[in-house]
C-alpha atoms as a PDB file:
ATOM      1  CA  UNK A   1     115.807 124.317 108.255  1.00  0.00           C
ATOM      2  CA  UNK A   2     117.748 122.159 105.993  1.00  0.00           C
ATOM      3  CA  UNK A   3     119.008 124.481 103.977  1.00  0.00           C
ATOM      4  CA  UNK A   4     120.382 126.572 106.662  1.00  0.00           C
ATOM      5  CA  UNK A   5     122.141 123.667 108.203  1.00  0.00           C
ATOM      6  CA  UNK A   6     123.650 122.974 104.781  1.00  0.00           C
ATOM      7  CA  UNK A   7     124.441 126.685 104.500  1.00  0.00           C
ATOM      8  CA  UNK A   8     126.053 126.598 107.598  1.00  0.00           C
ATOM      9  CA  UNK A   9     128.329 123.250 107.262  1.00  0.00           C
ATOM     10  CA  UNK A  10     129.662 124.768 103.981  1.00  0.00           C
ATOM     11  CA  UNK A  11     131.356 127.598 106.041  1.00  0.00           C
ATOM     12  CA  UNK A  12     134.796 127.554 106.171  1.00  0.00           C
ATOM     13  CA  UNK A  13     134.818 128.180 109.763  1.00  0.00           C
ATOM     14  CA  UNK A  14     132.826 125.678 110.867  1.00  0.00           C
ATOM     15  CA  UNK A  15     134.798 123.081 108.582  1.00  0.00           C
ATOM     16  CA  UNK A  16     137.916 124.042 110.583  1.00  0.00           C
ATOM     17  CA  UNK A  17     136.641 124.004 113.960  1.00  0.00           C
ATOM     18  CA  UNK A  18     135.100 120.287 112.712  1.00  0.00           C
ATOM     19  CA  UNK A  19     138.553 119.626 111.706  1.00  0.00           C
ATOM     20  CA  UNK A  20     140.398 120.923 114.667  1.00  0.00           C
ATOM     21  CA  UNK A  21     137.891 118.989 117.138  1.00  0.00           C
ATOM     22  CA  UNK A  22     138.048 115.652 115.472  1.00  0.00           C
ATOM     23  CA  UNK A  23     142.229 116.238 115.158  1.00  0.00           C
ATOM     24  CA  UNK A  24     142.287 116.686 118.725  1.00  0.00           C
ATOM     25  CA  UNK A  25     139.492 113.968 119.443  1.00  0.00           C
ATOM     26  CA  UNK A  26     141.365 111.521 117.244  1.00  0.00           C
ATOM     27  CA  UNK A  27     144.447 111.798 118.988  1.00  0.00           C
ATOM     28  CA  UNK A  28     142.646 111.771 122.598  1.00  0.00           C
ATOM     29  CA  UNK A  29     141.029 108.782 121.286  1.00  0.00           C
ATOM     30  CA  UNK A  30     144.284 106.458 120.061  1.00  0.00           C
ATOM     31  CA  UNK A  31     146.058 107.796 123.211  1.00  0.00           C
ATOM     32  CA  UNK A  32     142.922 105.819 124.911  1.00  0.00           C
ATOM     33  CA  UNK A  33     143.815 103.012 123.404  1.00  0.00           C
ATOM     34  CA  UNK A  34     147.581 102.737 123.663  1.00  0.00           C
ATOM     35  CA  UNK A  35     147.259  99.510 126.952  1.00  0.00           C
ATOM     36  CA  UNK A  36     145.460  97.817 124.772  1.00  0.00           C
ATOM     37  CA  UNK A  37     147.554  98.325 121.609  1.00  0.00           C
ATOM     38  CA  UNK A  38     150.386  97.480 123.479  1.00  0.00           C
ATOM     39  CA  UNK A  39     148.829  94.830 124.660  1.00  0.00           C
ATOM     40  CA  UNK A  40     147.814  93.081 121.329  1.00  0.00           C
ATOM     41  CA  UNK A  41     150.021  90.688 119.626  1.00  0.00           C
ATOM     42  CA  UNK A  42     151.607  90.236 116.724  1.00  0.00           C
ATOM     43  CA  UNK A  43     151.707  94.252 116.015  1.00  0.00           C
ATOM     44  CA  UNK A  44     149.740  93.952 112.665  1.00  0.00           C
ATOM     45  CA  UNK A  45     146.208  93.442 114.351  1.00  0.00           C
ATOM     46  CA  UNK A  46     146.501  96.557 115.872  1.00  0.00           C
ATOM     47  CA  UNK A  47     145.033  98.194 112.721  1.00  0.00           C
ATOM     48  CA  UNK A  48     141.855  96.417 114.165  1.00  0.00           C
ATOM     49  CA  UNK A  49     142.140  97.268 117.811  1.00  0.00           C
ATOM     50  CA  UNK A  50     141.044 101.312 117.801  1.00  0.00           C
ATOM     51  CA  UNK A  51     137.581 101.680 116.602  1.00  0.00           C
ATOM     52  CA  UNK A  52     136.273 104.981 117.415  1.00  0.00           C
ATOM     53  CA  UNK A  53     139.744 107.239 116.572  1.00  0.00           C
ATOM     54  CA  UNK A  54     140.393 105.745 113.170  1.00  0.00           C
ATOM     55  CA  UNK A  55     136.647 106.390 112.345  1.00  0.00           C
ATOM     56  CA  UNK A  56     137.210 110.163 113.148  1.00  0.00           C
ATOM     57  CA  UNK A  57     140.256 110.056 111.822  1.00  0.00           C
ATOM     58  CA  UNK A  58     138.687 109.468 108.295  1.00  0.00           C
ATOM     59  CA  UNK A  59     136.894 112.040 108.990  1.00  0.00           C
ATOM     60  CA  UNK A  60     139.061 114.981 109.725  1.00  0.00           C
ATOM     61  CA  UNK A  61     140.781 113.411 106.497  1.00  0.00           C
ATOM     62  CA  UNK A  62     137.144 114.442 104.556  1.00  0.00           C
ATOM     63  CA  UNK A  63     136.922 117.671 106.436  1.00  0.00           C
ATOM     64  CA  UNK A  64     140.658 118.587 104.908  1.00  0.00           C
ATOM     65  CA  UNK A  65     140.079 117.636 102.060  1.00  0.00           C
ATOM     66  CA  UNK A  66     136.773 119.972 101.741  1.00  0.00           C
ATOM     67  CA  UNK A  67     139.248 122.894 103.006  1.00  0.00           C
ATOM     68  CA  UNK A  68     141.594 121.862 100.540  1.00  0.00           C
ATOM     69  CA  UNK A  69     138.840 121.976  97.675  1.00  0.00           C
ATOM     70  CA  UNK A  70     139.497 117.977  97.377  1.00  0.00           C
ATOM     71  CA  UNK A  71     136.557 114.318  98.081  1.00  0.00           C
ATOM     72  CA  UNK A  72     137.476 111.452  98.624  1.00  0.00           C
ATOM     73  CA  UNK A  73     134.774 108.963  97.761  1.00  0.00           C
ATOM     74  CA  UNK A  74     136.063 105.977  99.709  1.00  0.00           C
ATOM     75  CA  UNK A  75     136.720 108.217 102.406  1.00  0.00           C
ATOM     76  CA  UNK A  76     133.213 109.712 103.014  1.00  0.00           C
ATOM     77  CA  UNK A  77     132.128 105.964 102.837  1.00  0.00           C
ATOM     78  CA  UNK A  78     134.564 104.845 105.429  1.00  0.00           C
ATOM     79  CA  UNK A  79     134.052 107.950 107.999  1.00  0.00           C
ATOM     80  CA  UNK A  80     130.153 108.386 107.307  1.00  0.00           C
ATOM     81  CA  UNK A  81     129.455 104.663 107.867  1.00  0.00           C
ATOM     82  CA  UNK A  82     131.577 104.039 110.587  1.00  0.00           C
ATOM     83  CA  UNK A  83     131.656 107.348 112.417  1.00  0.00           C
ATOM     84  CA  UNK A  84     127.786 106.242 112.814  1.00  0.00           C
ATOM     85  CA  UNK A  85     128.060 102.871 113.856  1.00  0.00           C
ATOM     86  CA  UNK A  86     131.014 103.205 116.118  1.00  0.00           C
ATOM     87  CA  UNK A  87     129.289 106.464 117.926  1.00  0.00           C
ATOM     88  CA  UNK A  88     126.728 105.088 118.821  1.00  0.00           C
ATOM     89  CA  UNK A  89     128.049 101.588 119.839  1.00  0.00           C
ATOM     90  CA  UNK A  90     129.781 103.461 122.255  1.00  0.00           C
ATOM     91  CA  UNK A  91     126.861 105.213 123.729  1.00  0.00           C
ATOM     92  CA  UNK A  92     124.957 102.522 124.237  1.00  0.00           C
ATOM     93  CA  UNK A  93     128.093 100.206 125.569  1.00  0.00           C
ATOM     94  CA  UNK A  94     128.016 103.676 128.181  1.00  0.00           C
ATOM     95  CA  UNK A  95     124.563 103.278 129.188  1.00  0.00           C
ATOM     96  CA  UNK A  96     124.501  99.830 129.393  1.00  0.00           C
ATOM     97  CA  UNK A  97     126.612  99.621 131.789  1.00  0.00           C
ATOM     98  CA  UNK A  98     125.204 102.472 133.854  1.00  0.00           C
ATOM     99  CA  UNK A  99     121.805 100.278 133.974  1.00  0.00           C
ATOM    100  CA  UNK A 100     124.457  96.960 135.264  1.00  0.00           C
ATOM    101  CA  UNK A 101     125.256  99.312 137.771  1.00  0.00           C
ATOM    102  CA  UNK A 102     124.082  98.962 141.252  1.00  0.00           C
ATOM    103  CA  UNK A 103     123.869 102.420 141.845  1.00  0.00           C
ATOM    104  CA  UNK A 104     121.336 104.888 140.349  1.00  0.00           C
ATOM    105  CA  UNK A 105     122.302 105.425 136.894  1.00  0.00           C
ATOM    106  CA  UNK A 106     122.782 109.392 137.082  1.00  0.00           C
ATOM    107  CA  UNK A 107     125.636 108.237 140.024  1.00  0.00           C
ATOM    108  CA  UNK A 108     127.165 104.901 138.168  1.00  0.00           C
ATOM    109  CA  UNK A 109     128.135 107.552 135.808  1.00  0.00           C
ATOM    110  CA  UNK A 110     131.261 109.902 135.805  1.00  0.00           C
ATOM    111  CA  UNK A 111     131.683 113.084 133.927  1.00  0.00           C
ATOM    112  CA  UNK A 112     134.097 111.002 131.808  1.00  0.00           C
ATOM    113  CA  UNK A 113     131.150 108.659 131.245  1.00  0.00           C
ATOM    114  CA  UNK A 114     128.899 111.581 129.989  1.00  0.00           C
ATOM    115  CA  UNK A 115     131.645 113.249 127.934  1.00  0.00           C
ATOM    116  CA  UNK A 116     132.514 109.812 125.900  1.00  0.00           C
ATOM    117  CA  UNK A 117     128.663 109.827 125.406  1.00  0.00           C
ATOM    118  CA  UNK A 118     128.151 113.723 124.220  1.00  0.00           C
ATOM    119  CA  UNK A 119     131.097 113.563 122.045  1.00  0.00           C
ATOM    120  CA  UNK A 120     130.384 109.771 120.427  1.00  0.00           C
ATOM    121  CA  UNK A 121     126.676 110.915 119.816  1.00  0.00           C
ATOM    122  CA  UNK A 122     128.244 113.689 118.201  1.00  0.00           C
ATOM    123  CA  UNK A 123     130.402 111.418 115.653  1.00  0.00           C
ATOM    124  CA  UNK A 124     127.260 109.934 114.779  1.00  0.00           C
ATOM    125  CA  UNK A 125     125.619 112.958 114.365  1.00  0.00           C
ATOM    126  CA  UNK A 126     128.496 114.247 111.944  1.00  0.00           C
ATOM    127  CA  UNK A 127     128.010 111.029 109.828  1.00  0.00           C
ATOM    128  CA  UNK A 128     124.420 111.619 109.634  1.00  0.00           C
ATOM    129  CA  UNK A 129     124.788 115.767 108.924  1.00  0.00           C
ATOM    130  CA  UNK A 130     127.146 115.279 106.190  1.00  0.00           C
ATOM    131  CA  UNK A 131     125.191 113.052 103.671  1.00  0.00           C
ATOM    132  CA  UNK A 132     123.978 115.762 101.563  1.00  0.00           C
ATOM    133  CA  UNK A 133     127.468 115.951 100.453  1.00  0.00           C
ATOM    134  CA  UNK A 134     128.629 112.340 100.152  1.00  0.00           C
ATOM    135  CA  UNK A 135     129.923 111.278  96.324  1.00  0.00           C
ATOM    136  CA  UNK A 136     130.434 107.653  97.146  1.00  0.00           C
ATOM    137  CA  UNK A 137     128.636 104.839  95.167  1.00  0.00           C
ATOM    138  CA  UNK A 138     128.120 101.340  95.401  1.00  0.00           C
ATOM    139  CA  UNK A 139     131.748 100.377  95.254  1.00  0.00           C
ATOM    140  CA  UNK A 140     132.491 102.269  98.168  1.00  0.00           C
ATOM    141  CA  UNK A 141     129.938 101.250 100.044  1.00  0.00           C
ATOM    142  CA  UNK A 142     130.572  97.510  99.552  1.00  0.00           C
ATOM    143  CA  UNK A 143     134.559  97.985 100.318  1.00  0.00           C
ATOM    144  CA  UNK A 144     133.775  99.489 103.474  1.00  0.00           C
ATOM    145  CA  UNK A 145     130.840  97.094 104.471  1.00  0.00           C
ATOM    146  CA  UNK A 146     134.013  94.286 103.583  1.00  0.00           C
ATOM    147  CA  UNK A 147     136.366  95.990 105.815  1.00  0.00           C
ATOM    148  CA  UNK A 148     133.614  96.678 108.577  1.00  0.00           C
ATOM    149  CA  UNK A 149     132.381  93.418 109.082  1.00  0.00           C
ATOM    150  CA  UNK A 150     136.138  91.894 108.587  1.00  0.00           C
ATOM    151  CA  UNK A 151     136.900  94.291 111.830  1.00  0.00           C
ATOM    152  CA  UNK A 152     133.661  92.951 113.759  1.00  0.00           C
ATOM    153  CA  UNK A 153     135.327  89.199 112.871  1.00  0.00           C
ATOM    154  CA  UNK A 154     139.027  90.141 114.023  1.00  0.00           C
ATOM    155  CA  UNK A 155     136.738  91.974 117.338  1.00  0.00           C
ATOM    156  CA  UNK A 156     134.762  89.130 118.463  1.00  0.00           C
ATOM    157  CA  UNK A 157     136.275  86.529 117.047  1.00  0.00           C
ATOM    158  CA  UNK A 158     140.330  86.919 118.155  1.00  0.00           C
ATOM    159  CA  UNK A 159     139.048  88.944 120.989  1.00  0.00           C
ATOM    160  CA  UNK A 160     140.386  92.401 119.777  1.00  0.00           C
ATOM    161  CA  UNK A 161     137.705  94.441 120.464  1.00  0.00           C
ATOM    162  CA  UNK A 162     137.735  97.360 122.686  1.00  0.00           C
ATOM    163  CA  UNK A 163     137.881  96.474 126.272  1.00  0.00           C
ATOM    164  CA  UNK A 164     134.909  95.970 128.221  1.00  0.00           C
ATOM    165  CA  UNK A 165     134.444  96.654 131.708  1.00  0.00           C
ATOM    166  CA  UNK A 166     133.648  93.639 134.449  1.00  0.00           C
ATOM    167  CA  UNK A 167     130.020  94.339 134.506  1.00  0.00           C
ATOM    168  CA  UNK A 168     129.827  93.851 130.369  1.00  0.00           C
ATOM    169  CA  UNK A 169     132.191  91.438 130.262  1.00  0.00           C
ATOM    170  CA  UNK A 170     129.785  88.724 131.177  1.00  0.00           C
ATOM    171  CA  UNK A 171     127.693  89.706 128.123  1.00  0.00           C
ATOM    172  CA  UNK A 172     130.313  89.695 125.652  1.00  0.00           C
ATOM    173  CA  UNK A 173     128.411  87.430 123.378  1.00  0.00           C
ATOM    174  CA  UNK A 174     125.782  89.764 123.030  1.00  0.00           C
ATOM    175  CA  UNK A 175     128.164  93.005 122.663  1.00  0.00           C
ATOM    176  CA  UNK A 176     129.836  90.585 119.582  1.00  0.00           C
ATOM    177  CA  UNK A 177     126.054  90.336 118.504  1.00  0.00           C
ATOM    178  CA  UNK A 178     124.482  94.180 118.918  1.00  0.00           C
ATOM    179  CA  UNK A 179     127.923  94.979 117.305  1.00  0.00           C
ATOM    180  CA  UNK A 180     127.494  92.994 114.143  1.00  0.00           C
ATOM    181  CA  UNK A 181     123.930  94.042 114.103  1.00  0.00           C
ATOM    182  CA  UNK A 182     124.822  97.179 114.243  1.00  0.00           C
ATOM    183  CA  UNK A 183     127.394  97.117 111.465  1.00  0.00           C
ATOM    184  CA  UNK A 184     124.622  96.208 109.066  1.00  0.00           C
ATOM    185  CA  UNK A 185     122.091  98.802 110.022  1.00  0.00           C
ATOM    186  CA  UNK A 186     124.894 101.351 109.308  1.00  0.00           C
ATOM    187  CA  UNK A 187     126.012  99.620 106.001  1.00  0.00           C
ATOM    188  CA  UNK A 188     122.074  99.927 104.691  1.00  0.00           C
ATOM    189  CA  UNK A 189     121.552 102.931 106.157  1.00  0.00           C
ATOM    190  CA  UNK A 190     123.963 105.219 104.276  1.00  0.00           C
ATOM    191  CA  UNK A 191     123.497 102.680 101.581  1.00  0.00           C
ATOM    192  CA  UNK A 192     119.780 103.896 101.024  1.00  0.00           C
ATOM    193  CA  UNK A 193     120.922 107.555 101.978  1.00  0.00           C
ATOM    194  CA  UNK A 194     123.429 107.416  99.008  1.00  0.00           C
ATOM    195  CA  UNK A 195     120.625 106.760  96.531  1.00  0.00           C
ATOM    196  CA  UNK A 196     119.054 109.345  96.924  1.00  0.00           C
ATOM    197  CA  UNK A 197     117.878 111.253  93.452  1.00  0.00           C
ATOM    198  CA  UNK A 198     120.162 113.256  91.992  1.00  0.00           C
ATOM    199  CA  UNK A 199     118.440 116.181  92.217  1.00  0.00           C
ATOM    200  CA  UNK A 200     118.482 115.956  96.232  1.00  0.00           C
ATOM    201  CA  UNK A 201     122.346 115.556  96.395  1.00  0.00           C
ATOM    202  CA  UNK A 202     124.930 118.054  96.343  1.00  0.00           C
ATOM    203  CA  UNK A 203     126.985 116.234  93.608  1.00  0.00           C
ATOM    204  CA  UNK A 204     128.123 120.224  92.376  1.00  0.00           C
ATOM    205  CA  UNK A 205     131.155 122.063  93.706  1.00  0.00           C
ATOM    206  CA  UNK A 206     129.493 124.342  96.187  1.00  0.00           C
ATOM    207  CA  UNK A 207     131.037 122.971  99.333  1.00  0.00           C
ATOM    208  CA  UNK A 208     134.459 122.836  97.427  1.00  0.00           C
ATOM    209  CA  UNK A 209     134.417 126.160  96.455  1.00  0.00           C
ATOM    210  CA  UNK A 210     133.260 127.901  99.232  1.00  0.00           C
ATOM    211  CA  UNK A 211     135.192 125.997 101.508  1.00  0.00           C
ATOM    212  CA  UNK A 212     138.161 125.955  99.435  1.00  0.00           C
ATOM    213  CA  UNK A 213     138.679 129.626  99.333  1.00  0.00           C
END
């Protein structure tokens, strides 16, 4: 079963409809954020203001670069690690606040609600289905654990996280909390998945060269 699933994420055509879905999703996503961005003040902590679109914006940036027979270390460490973290933050932000919700949770929930949830469980998922052909090392890992953990600071602590609806706002403290929590479980996680042997990595040029062609 694993081999067929890395059989099949090695075909070009699957890398481009990847890339064409997180393109479109990362645009969707910024255009999400664009009140708030406007919004934030001065302009330069707006690099810290959209969470989920830059993650899959690193992302489509791996995917072309596996169609263009080019990795990018750093940026399989930035998308992997927070393409996971930021998916499923916003999954559980989503069901959270169906449960705060008077109604029954299938009805506190709109089709928008269950398409932000298929499609950040699928970032996560992406993270997760691409490990076997990560390069990044330790370096990586520890720039982008630096530059996630600076972002849950900037979040929580100058208030520049993503906007939270009424019912979450009251637990705000906790979000700041499950977020940084969260941060760390992602950092180890593809942490331990990067040192993995050798022998179970796909360190050679398969992906490149069938995807490249």
């Amino acid at each position: 079963m694993k081999n067929w699933i890395i059989r099949l994420l090695e075909q070009r055509w699957v890398l481009w409809s990847l890339f064409i879905v997180n393109f479109l999703g990362t645009i969707y996503g910024f255009y999400w954020y664009k009140n708030q961005l406007m919004d934030t003040s001065p302009r330069i902590l707006d690099i810290f203001v959209p969470d989920s679109p830059t993650a899959s914006g690193f992302f489509t940036l791996v995917l072309l670069g596996y169609l263009c027979s080019r990795r990018s270390p750093l940026l399989e460490a930035f998308a992997s690690i927070t393409l996971f973290k930021y998916g499923i933050w916003a999954v559980v932000m989503i069901i959270w606040e169906g449960w705060l919700d008077p109604l029954p949770f299938t009805e506190a929930l709109s089709w928008q609600h269950w398409m932000l949830m298929f499609s950040h469980f699928g970032m996560a998922m992406e993270g997760l289905l691409f490990v076997p052909f990560y390069t990044y090392r330790r370096r990586e890992i520890q720039i982008v654990a630096a530059w996630t953990l600076l972002n849950d600071l900037m979040d929580y602590g100058l208030d520049l996280h993503p906007w939270l609806t009424a019912a979450l706002e009251v637990y705000d403290d906790w979000v700041g909390l499950f977020t940084v929590l969260l941060s760390f479980t992602s950092i180890l996680l593809f942490s331990a998945l990067s040192m993995l042997e050798s022998s179970r990595r796909r360190k050679n040029e398969s992906l490149l060269s069938s995807a490249g062609k």
